[in-house]
N, C-alpha and C. Protein backbone atom coordinates (compact mmCIF):
# COMPACT_ATOMS: atom_id res chain seq x y z
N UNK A 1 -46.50 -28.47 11.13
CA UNK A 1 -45.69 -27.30 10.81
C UNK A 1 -44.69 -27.05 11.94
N UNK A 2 -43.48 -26.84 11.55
CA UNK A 2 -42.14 -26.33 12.75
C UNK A 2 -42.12 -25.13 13.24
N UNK A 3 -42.60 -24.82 14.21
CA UNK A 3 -42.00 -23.78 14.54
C UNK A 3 -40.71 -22.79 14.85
N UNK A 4 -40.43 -21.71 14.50
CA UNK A 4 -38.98 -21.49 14.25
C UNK A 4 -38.97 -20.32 15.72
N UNK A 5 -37.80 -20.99 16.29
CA UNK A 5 -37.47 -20.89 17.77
C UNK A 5 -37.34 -18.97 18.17
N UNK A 6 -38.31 -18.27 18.51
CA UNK A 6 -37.98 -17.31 18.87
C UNK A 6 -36.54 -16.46 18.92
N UNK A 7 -35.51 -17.29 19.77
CA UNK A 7 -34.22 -16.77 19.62
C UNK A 7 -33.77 -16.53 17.81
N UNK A 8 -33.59 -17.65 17.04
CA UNK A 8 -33.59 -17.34 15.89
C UNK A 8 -34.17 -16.41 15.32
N UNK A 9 -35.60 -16.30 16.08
CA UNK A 9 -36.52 -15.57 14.70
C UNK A 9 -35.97 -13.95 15.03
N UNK A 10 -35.53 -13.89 16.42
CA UNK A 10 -35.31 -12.19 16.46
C UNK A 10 -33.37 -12.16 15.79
N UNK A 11 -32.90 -12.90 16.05
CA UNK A 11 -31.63 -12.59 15.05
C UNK A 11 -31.67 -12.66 13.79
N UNK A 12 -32.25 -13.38 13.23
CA UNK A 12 -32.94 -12.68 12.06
C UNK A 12 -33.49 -11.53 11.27
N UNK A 13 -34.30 -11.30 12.37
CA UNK A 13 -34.70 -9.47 11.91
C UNK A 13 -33.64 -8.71 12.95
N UNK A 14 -32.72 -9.07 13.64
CA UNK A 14 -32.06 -8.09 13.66
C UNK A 14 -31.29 -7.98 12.16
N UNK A 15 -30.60 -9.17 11.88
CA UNK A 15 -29.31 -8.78 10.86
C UNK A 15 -30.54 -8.35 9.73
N UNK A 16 -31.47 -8.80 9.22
CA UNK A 16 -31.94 -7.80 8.23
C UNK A 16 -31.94 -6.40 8.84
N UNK A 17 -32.61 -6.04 9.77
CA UNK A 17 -32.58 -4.52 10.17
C UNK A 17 -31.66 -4.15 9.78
N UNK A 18 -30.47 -4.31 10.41
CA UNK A 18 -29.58 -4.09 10.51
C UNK A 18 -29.20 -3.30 8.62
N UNK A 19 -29.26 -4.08 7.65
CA UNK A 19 -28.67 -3.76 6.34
C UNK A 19 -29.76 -2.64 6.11
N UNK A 20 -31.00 -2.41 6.32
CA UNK A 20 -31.75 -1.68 6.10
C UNK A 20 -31.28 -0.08 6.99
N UNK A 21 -30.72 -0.30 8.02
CA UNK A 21 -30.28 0.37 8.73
C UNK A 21 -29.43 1.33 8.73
N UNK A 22 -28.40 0.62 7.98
CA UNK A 22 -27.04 1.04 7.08
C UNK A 22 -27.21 1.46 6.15
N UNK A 23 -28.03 1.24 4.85
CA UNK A 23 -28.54 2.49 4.10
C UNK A 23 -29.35 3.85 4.28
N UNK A 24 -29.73 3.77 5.54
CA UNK A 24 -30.19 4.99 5.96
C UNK A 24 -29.47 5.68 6.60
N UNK A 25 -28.39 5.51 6.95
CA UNK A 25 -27.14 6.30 8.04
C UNK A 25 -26.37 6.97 7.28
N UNK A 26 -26.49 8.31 7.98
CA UNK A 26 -25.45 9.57 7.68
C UNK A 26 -24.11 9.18 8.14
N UNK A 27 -23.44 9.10 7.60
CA UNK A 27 -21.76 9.51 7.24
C UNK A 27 -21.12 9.94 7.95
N UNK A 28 -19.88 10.18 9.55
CA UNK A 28 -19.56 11.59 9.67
C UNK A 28 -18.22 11.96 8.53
N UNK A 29 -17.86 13.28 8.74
CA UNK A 29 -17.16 13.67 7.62
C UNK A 29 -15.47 12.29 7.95
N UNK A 30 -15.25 12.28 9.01
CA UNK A 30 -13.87 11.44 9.35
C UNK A 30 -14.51 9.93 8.66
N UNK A 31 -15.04 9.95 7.92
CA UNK A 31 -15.52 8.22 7.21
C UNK A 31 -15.66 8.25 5.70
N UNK A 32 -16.14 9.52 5.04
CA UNK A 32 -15.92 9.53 3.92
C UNK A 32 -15.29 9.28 3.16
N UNK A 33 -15.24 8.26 1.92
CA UNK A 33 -14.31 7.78 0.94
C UNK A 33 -15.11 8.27 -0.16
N UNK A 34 -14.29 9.65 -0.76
CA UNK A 34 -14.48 10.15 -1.65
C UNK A 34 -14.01 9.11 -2.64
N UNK A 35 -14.76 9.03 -4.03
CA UNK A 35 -14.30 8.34 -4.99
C UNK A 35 -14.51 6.69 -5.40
N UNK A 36 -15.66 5.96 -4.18
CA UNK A 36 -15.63 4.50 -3.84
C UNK A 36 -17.35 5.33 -3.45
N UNK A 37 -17.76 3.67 -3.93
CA UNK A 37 -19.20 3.97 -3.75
C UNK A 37 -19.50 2.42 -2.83
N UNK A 38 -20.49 2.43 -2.38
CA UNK A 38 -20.85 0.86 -1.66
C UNK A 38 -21.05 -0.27 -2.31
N UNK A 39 -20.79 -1.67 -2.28
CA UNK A 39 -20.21 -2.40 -2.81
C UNK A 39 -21.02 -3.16 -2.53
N UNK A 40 -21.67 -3.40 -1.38
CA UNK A 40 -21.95 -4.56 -0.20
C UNK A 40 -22.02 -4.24 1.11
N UNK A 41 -22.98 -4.43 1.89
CA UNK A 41 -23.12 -4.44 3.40
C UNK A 41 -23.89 -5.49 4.28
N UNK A 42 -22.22 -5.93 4.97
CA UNK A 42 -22.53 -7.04 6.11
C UNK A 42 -22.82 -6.38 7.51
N UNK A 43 -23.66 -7.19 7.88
CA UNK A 43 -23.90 -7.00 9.48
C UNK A 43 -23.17 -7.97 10.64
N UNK A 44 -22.35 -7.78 11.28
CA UNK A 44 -21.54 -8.29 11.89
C UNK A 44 -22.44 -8.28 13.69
N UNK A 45 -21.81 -9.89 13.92
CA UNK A 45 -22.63 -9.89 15.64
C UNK A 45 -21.60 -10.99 16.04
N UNK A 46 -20.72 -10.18 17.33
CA UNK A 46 -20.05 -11.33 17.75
C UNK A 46 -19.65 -10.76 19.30
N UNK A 47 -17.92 -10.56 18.98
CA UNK A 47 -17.13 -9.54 20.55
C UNK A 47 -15.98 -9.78 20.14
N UNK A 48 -15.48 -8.31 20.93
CA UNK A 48 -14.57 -7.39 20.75
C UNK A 48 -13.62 -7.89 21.81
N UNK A 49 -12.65 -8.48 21.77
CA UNK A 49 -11.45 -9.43 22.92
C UNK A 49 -10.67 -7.98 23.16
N UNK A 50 -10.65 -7.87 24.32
CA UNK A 50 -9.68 -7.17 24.79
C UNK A 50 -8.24 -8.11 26.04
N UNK A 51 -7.47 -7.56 26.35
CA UNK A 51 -6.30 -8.40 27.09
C UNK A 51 -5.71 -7.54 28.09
N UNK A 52 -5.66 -7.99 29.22
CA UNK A 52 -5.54 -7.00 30.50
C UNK A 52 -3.65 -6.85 30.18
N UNK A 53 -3.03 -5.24 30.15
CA UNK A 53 -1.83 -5.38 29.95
C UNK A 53 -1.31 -4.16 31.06
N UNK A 54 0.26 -4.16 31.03
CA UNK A 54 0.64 -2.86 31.21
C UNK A 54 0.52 -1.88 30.22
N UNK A 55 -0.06 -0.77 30.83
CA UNK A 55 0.27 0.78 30.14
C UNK A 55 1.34 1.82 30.47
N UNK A 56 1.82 3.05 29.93
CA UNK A 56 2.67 3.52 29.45
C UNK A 56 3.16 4.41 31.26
N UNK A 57 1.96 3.83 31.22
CA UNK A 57 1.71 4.97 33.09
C UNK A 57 2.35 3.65 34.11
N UNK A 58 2.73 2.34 33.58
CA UNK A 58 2.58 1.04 34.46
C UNK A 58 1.77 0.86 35.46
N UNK A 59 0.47 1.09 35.26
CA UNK A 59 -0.62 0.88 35.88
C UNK A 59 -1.15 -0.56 34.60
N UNK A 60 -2.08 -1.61 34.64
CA UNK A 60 -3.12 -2.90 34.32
C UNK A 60 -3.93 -1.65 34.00
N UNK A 61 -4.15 -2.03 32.61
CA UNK A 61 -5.50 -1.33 31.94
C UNK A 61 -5.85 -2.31 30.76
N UNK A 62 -6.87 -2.55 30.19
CA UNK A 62 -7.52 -2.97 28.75
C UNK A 62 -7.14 -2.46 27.52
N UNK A 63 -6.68 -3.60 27.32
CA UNK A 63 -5.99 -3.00 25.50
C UNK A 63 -7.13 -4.30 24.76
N UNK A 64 -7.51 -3.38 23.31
CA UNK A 64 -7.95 -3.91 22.45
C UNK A 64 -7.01 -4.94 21.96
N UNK A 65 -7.83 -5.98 21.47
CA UNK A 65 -6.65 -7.44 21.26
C UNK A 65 -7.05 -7.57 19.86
N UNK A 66 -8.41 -8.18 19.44
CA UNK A 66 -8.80 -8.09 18.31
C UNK A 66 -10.49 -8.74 18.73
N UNK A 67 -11.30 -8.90 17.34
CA UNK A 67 -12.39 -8.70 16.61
C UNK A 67 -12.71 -10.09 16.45
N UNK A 68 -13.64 -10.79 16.85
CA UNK A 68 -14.44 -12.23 16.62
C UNK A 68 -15.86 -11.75 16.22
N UNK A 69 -15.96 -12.02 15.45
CA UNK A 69 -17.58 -11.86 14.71
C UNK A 69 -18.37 -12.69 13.31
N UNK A 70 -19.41 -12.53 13.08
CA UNK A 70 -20.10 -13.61 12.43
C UNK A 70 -20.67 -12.35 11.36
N UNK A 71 -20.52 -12.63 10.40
CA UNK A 71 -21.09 -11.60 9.19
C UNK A 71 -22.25 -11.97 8.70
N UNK A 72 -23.16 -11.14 8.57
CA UNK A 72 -24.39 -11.58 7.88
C UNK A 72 -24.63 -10.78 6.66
N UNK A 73 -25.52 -11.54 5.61
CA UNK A 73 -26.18 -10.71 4.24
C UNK A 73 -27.76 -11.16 4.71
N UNK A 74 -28.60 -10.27 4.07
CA UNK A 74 -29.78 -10.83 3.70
C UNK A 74 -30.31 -11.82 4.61
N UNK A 75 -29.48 -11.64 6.42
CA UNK A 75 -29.97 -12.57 7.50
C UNK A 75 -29.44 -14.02 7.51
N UNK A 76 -28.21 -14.07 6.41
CA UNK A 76 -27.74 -15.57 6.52
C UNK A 76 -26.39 -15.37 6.61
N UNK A 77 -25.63 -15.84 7.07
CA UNK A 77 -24.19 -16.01 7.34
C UNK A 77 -23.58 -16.10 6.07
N UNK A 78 -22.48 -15.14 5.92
CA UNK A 78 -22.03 -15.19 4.50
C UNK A 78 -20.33 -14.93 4.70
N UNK A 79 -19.86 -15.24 6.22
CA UNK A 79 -18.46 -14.61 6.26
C UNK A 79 -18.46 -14.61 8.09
N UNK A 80 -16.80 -13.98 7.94
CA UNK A 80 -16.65 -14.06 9.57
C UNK A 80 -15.51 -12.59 9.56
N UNK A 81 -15.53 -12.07 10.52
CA UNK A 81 -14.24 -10.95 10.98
C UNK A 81 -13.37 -11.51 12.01
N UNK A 82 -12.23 -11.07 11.81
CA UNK A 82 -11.19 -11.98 12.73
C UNK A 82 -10.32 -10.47 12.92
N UNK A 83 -8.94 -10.87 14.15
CA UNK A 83 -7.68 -9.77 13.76
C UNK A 83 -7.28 -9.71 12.60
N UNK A 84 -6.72 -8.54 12.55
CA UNK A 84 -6.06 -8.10 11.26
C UNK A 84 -6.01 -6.82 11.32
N UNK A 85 -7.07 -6.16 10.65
CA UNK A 85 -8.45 -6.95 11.05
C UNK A 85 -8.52 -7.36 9.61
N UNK A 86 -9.83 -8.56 9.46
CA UNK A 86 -9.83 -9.36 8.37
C UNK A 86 -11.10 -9.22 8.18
N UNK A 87 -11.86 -9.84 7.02
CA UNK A 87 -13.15 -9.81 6.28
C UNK A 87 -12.74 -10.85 5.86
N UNK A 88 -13.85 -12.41 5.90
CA UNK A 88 -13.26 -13.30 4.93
C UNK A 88 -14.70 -13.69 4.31
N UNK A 89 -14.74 -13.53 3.11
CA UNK A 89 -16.51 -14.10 2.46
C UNK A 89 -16.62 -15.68 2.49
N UNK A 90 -17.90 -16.37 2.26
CA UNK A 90 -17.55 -17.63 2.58
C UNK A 90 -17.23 -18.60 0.84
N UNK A 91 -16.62 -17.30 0.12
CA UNK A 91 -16.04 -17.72 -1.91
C UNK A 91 -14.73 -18.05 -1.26
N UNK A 92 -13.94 -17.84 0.02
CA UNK A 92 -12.74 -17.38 -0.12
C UNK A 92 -12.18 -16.43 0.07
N UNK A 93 -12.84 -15.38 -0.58
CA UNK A 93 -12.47 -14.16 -0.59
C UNK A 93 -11.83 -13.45 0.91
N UNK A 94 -10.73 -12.85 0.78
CA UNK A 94 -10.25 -12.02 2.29
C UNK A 94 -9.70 -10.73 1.76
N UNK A 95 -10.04 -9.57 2.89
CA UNK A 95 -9.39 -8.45 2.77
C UNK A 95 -8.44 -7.73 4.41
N UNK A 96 -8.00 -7.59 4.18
CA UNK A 96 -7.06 -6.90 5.14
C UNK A 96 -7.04 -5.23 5.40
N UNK A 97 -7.41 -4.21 6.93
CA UNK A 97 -8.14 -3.20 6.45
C UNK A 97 -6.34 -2.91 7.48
N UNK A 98 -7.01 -1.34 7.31
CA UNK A 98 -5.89 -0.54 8.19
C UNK A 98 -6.34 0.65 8.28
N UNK A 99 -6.96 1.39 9.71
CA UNK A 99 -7.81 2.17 9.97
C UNK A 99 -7.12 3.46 9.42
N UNK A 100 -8.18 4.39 8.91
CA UNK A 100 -7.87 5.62 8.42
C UNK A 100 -8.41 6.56 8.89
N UNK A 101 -9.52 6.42 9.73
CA UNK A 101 -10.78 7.58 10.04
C UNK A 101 -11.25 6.87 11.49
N UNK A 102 -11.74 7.74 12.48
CA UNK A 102 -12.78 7.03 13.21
C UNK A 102 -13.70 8.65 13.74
N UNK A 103 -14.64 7.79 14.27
CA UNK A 103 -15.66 8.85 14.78
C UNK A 103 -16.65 7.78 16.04
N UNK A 104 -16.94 8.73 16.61
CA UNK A 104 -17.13 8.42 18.09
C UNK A 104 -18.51 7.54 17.94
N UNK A 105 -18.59 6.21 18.68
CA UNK A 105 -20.08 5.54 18.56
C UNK A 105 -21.12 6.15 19.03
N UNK A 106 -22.46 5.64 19.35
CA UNK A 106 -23.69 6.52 19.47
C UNK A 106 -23.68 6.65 21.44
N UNK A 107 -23.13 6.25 21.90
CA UNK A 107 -23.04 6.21 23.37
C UNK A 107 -21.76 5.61 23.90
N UNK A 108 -21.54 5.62 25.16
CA UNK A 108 -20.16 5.73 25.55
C UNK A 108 -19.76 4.08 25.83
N UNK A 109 -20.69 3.52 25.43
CA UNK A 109 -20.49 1.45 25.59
C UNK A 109 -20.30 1.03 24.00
N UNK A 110 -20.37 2.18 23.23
CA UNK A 110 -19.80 1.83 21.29
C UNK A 110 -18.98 2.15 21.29
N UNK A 111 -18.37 0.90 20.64
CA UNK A 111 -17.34 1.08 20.18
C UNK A 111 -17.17 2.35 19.06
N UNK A 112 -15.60 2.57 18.62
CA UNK A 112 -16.18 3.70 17.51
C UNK A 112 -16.66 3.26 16.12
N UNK A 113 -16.64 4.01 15.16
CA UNK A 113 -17.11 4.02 13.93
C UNK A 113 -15.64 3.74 13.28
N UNK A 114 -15.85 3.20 12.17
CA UNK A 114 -14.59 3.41 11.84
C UNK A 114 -14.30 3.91 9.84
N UNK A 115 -13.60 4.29 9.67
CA UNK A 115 -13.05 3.81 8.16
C UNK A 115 -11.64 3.23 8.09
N UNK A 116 -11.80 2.01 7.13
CA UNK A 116 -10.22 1.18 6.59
C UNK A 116 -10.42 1.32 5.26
N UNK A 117 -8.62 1.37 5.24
CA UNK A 117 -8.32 1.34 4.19
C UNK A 117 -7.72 -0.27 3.28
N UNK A 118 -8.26 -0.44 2.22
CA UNK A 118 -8.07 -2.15 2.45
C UNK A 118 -6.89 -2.12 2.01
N UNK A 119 -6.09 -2.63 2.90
CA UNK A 119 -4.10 -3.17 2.48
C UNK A 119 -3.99 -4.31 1.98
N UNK A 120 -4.72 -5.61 1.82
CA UNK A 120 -4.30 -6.79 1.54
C UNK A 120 -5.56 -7.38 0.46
N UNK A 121 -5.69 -8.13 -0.26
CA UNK A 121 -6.41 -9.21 -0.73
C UNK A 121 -5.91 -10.41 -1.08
N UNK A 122 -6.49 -11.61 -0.49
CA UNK A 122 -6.16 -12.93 -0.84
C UNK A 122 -7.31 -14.02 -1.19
N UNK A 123 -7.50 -15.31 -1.55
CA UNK A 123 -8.48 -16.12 -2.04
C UNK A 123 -8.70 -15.98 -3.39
N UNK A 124 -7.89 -14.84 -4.05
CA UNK A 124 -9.10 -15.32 -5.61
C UNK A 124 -10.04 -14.22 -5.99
N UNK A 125 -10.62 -14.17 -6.83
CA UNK A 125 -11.85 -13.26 -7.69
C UNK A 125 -12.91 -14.24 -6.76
N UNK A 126 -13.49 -13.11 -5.80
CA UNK A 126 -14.66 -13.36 -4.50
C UNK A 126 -15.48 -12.07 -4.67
N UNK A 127 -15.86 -12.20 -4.12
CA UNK A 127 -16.78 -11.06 -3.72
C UNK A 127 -16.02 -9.48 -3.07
N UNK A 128 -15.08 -10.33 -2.42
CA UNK A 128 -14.32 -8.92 -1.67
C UNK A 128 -12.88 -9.03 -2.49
N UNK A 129 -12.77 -9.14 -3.59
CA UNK A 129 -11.59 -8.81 -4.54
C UNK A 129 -11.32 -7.58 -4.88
N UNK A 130 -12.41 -6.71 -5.35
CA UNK A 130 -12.77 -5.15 -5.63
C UNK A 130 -12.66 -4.34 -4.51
N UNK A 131 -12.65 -4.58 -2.88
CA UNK A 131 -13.32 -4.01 -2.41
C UNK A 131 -11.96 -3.12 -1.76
N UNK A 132 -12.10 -1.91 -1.59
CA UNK A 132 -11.05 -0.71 -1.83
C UNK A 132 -11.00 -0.40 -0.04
N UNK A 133 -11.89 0.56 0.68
CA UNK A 133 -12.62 0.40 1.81
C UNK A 133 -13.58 -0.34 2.54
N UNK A 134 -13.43 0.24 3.56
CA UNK A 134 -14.58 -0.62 4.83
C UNK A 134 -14.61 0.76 5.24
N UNK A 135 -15.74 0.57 5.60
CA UNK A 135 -16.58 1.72 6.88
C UNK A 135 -17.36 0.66 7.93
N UNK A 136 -16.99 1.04 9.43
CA UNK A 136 -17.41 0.47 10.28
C UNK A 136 -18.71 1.78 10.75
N UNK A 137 -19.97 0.97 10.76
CA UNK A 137 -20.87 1.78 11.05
C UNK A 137 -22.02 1.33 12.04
N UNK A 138 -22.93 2.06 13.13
CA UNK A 138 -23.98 1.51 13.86
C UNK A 138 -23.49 0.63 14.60
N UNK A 139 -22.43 0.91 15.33
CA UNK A 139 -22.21 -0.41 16.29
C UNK A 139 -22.98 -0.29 17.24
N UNK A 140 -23.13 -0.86 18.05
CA UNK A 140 -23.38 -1.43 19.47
C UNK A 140 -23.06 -2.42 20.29
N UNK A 141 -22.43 -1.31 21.84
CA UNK A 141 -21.49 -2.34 22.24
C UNK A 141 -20.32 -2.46 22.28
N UNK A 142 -19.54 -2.83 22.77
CA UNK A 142 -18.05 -3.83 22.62
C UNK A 142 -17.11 -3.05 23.16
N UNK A 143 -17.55 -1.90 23.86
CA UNK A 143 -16.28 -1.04 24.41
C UNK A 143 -16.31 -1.44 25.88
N UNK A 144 -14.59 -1.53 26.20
CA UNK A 144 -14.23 -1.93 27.63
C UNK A 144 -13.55 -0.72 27.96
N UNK A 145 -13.03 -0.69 28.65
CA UNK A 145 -11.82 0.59 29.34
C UNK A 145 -11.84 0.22 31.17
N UNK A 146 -10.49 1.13 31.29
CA UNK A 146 -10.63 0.82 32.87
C UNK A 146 -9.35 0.17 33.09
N UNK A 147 -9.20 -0.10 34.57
CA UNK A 147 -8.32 -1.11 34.81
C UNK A 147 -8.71 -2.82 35.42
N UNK A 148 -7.91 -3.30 34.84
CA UNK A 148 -8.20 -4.58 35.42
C UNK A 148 -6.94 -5.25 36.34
N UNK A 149 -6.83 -6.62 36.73
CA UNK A 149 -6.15 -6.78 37.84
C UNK A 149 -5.27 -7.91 37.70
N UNK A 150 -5.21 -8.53 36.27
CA UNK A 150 -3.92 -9.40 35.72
C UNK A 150 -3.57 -9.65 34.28
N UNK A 151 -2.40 -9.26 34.25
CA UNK A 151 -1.67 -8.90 32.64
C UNK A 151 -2.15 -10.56 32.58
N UNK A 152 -2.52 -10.21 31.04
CA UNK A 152 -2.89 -11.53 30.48
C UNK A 152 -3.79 -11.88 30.48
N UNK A 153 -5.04 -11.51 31.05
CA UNK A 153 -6.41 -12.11 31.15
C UNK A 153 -7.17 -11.44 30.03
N UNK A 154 -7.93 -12.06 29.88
CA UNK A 154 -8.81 -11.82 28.26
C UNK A 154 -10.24 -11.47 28.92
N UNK A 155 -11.14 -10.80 28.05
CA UNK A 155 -12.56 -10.67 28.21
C UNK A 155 -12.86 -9.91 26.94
N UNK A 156 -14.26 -10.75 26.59
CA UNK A 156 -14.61 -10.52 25.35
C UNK A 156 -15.69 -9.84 25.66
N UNK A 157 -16.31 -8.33 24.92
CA UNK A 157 -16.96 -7.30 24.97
C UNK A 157 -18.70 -7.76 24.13
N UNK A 158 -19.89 -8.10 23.94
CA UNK A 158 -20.80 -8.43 22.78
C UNK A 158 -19.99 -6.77 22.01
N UNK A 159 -20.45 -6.96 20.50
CA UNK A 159 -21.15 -5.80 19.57
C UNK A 159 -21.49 -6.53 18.11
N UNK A 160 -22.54 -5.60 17.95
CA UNK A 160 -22.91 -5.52 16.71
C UNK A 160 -22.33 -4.51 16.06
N UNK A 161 -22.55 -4.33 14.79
CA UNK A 161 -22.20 -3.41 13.82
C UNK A 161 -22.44 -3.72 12.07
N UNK A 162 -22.40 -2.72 11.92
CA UNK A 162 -22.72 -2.81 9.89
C UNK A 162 -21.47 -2.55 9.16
N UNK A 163 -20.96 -3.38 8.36
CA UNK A 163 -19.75 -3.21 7.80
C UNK A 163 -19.83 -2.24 6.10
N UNK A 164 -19.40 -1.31 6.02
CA UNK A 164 -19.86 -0.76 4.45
C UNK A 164 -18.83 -1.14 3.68
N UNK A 165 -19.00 -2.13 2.66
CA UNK A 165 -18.15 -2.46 1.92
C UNK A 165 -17.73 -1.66 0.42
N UNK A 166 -16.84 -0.84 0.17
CA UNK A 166 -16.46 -0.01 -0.57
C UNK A 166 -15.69 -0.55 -1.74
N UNK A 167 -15.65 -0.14 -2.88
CA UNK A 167 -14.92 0.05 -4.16
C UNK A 167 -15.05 1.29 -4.81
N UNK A 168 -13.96 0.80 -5.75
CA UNK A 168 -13.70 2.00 -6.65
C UNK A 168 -14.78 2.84 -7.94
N UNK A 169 -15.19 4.06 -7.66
CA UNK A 169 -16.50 3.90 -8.97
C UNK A 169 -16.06 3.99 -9.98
């Protein structure tokens, strides 16, 4: 008999937790999509790229760059998140969001919560063809801030998070 490698076996029950997790989580009011009910929920585990730039003050501070992550269903890889920001299922399917809402993560190293509004679809009749909103929920993780000490340098943040995938009822 094989034994299945510890590291695996706990990412595993995380990304199940994780969906179990997300149906039990309250809402704040800045996330609500009246009119769209849940569709689907991925659990996302990757990091959050930020890029050392000038700010408005010309002081080197951390700007968000974009989103690298690995989507999970049911504990198996079913998709990836990229900039855009993007959702891509592994039918094809892609959606394109554009933030509408946020609300503050559970501690000051979360990122926030978010709601999008979906602007784009491409690939075809997928899974994420219907899908109207995203709610970014339960993250952990991935927030940088501060200054750093050369325009141009990259550093990638871990987070997790639960993606709520929305349509129209």
């Amino acid at each position: 008999m094989r034994e299945i490698p510890t590291v695996s076996l706990l990412l595993l029950l995380c990304a199940l937790g994780g969906a179990a997790q997300a149906a039990e989580t309250a809402i704040p009011d800045a996330l609500i999509a009246a009119g769209e009910k849940p569709a689907l929920t991925l659990h996302a585990e990757g990091a959050q790229v930020y890029e050392c730039k000038t700010g408005q003050d010309g002081k080197l501070a951390w700007a968000f760059r974009e989103p690298i992550a690995t989507l999970f269903a049911d504990g198996k890889t079913v998709g990836r998140h990229y900039a855009g920001p993007s959702w891509e299922h592994q039918d094809g399917s892609i959606i394109g969001g554009r933030v509408v809402g946020t609300a503050v993560g559970a501690s000051d190293n979360d990122i926030h919560w978010l709601k999008l509004a979906v602007v784009s679809h491409r690939g075809g009749k997928g899974v994420l063809s219907e899908i109207t909103a995203v709610q970014r929920i339960n993250t952990s993780g991935g927030k940088l801030e501060g200054a750093c000490e050369t325009a141009g340098q990259l550093r990638s943040i871990a987070y997790a998070a639960d993606y709520v995938l929305l349509r129209k009822e």
